[in-house]
C-alpha atoms as a PDB file:
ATOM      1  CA  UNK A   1     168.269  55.021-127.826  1.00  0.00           C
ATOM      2  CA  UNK A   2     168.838  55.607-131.373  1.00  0.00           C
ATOM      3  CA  UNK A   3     166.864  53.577-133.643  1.00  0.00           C
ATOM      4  CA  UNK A   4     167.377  53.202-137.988  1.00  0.00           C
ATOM      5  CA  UNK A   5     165.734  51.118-140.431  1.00  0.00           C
ATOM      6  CA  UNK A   6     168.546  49.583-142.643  1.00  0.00           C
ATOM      7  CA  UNK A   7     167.915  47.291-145.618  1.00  0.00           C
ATOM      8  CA  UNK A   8     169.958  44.515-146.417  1.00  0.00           C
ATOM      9  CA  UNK A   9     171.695  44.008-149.609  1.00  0.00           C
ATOM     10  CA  UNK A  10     172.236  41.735-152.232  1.00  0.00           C
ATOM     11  CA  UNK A  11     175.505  40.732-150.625  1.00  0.00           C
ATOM     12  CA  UNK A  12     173.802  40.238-147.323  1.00  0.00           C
ATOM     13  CA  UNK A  13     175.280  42.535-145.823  1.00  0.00           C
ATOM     14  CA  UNK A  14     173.815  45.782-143.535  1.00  0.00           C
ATOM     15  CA  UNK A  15     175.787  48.790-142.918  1.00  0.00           C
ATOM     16  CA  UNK A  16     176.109  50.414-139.716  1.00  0.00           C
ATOM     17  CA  UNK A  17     177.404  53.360-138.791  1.00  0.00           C
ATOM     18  CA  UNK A  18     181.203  53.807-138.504  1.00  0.00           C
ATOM     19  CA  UNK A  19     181.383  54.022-134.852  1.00  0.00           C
ATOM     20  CA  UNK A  20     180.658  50.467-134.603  1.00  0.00           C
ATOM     21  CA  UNK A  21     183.136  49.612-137.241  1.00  0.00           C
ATOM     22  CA  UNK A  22     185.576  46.551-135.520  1.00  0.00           C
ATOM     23  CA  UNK A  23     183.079  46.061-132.526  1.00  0.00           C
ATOM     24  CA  UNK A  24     180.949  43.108-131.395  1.00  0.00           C
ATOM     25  CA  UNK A  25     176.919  43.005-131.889  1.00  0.00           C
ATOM     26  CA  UNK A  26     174.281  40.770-130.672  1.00  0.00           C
ATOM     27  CA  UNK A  27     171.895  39.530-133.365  1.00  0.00           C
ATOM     28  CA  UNK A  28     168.078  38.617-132.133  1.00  0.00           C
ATOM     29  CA  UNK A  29     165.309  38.122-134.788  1.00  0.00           C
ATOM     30  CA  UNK A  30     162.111  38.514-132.644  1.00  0.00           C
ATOM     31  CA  UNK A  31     160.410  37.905-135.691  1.00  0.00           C
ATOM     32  CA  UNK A  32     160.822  37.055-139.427  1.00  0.00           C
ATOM     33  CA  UNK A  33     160.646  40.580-140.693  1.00  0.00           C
ATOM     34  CA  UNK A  34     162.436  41.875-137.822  1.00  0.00           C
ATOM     35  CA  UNK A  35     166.485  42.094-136.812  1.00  0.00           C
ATOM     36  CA  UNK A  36     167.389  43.434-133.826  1.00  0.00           C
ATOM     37  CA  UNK A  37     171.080  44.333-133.805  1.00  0.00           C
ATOM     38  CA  UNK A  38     172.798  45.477-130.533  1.00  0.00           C
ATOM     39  CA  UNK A  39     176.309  46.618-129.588  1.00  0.00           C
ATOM     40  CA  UNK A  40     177.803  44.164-127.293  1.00  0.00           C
ATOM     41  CA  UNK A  41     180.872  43.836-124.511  1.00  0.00           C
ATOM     42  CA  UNK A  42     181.822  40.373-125.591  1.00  0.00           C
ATOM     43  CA  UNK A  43     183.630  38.182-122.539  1.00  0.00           C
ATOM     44  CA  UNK A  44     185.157  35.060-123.405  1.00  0.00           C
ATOM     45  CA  UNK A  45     184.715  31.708-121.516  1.00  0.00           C
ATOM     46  CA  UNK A  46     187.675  31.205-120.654  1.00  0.00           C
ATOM     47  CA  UNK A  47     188.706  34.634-119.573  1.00  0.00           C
ATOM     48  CA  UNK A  48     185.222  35.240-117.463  1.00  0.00           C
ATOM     49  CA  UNK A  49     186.561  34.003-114.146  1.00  0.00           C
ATOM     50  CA  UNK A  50     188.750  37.332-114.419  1.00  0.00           C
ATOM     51  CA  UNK A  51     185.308  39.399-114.053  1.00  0.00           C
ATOM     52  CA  UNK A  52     184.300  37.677-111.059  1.00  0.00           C
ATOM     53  CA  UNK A  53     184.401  39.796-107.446  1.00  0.00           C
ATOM     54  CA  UNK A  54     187.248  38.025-105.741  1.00  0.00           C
ATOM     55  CA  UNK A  55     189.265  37.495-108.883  1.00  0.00           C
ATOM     56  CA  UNK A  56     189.280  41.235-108.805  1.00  0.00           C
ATOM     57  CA  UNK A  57     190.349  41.661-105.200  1.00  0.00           C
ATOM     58  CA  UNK A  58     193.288  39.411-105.996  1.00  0.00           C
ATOM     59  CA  UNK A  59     194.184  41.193-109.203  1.00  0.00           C
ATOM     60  CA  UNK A  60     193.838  44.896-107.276  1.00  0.00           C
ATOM     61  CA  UNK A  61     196.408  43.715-105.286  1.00  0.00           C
ATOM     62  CA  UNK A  62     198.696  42.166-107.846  1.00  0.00           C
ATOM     63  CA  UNK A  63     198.745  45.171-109.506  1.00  0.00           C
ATOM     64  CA  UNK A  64     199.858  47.150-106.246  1.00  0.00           C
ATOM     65  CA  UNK A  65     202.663  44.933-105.099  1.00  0.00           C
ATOM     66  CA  UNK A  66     203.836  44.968-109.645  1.00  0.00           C
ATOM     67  CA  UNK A  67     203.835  48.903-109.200  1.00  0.00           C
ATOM     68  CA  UNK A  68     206.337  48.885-105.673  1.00  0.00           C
ATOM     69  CA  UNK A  69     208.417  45.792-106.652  1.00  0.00           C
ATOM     70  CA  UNK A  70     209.683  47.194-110.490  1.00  0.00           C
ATOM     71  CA  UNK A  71     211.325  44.550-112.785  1.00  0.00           C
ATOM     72  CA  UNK A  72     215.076  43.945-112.362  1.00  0.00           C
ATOM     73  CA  UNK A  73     217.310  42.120-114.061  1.00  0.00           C
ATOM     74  CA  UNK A  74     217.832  38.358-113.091  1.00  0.00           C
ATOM     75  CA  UNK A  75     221.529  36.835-112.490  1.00  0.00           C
ATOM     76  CA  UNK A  76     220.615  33.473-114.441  1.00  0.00           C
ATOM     77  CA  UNK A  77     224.543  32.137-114.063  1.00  0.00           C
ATOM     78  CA  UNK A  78     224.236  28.401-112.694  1.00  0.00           C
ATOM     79  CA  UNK A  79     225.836  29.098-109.483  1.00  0.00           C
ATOM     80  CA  UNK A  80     223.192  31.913-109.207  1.00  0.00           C
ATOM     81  CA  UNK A  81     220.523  29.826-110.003  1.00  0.00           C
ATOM     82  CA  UNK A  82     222.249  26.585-107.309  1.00  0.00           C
ATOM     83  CA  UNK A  83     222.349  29.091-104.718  1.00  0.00           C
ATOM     84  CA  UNK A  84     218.625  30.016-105.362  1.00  0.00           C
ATOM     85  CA  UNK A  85     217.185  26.668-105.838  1.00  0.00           C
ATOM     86  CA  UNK A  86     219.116  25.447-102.074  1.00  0.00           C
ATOM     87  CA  UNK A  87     217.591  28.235-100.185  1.00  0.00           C
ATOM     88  CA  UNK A  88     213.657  27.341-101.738  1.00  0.00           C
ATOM     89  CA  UNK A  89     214.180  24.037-101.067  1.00  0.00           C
ATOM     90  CA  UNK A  90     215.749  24.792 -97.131  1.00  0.00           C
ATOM     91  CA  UNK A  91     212.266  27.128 -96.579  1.00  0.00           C
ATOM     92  CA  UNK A  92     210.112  24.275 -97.824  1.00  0.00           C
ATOM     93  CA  UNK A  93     212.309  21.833 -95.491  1.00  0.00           C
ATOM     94  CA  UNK A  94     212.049  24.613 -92.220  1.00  0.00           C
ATOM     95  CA  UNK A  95     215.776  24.345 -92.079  1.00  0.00           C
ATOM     96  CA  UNK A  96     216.811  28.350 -91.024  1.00  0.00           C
ATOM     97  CA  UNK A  97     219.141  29.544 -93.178  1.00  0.00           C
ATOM     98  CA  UNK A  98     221.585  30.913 -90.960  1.00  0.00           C
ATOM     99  CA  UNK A  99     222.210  27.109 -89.722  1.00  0.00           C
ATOM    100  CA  UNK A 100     222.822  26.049 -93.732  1.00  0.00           C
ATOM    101  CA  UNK A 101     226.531  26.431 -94.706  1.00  0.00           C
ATOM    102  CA  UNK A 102     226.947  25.399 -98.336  1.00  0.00           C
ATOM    103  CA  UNK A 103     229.201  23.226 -99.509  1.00  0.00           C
ATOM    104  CA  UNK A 104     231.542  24.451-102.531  1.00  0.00           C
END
């Protein structure tokens, strides 16, 4: 671990190197005449239930079934759409489809 003594200036400011330039940094002050300044991996509230272990089971597998079903383009004309909507609405009601015969 590389450690520097830095002195802050009249604008209350401390430079750091330039590899930290952008990042996040944890502040303690284990004393008055003492900062301890720390590079830190900063996660969000409301984005930490992405980190946990079964989020990430979920999300491997999300990612699998994105990379083998590829975007395609979407017919959004109504009767598309109609035709669509019936059919959902038929698997929710556990009517088979092959018994449904639409009516125009």
């Amino acid at each position: 671990m590389k450690v520097s003594v830095k002195v802050v200036g009249a604008s209350v400011k401390i430079r750091l190197e330039r590899n930290t330039q952008g990042g996040t940094c944890s502040c303690r002050k284990p004393n008055r005449a003492v900062w301890m300044v720390r590079t830190a991996a900063v996660i969000p509230d409301n984005e930490r239930w992405l980190h946990a272990p079964e989020v990430a089971v979920g999300l491997s597998r999300a990612r699998a079934w994105a990379k083998e079903n590829l975007a395609r383009a979407t017919d959004l004309s109504l009767r598309a759409i109609k035709r669509k909507l019936q059919r959902q609405v038929l698997t929710l009601l556990g009517v088979p489809l092959q018994a449904y015969r639409p009516q125009n």
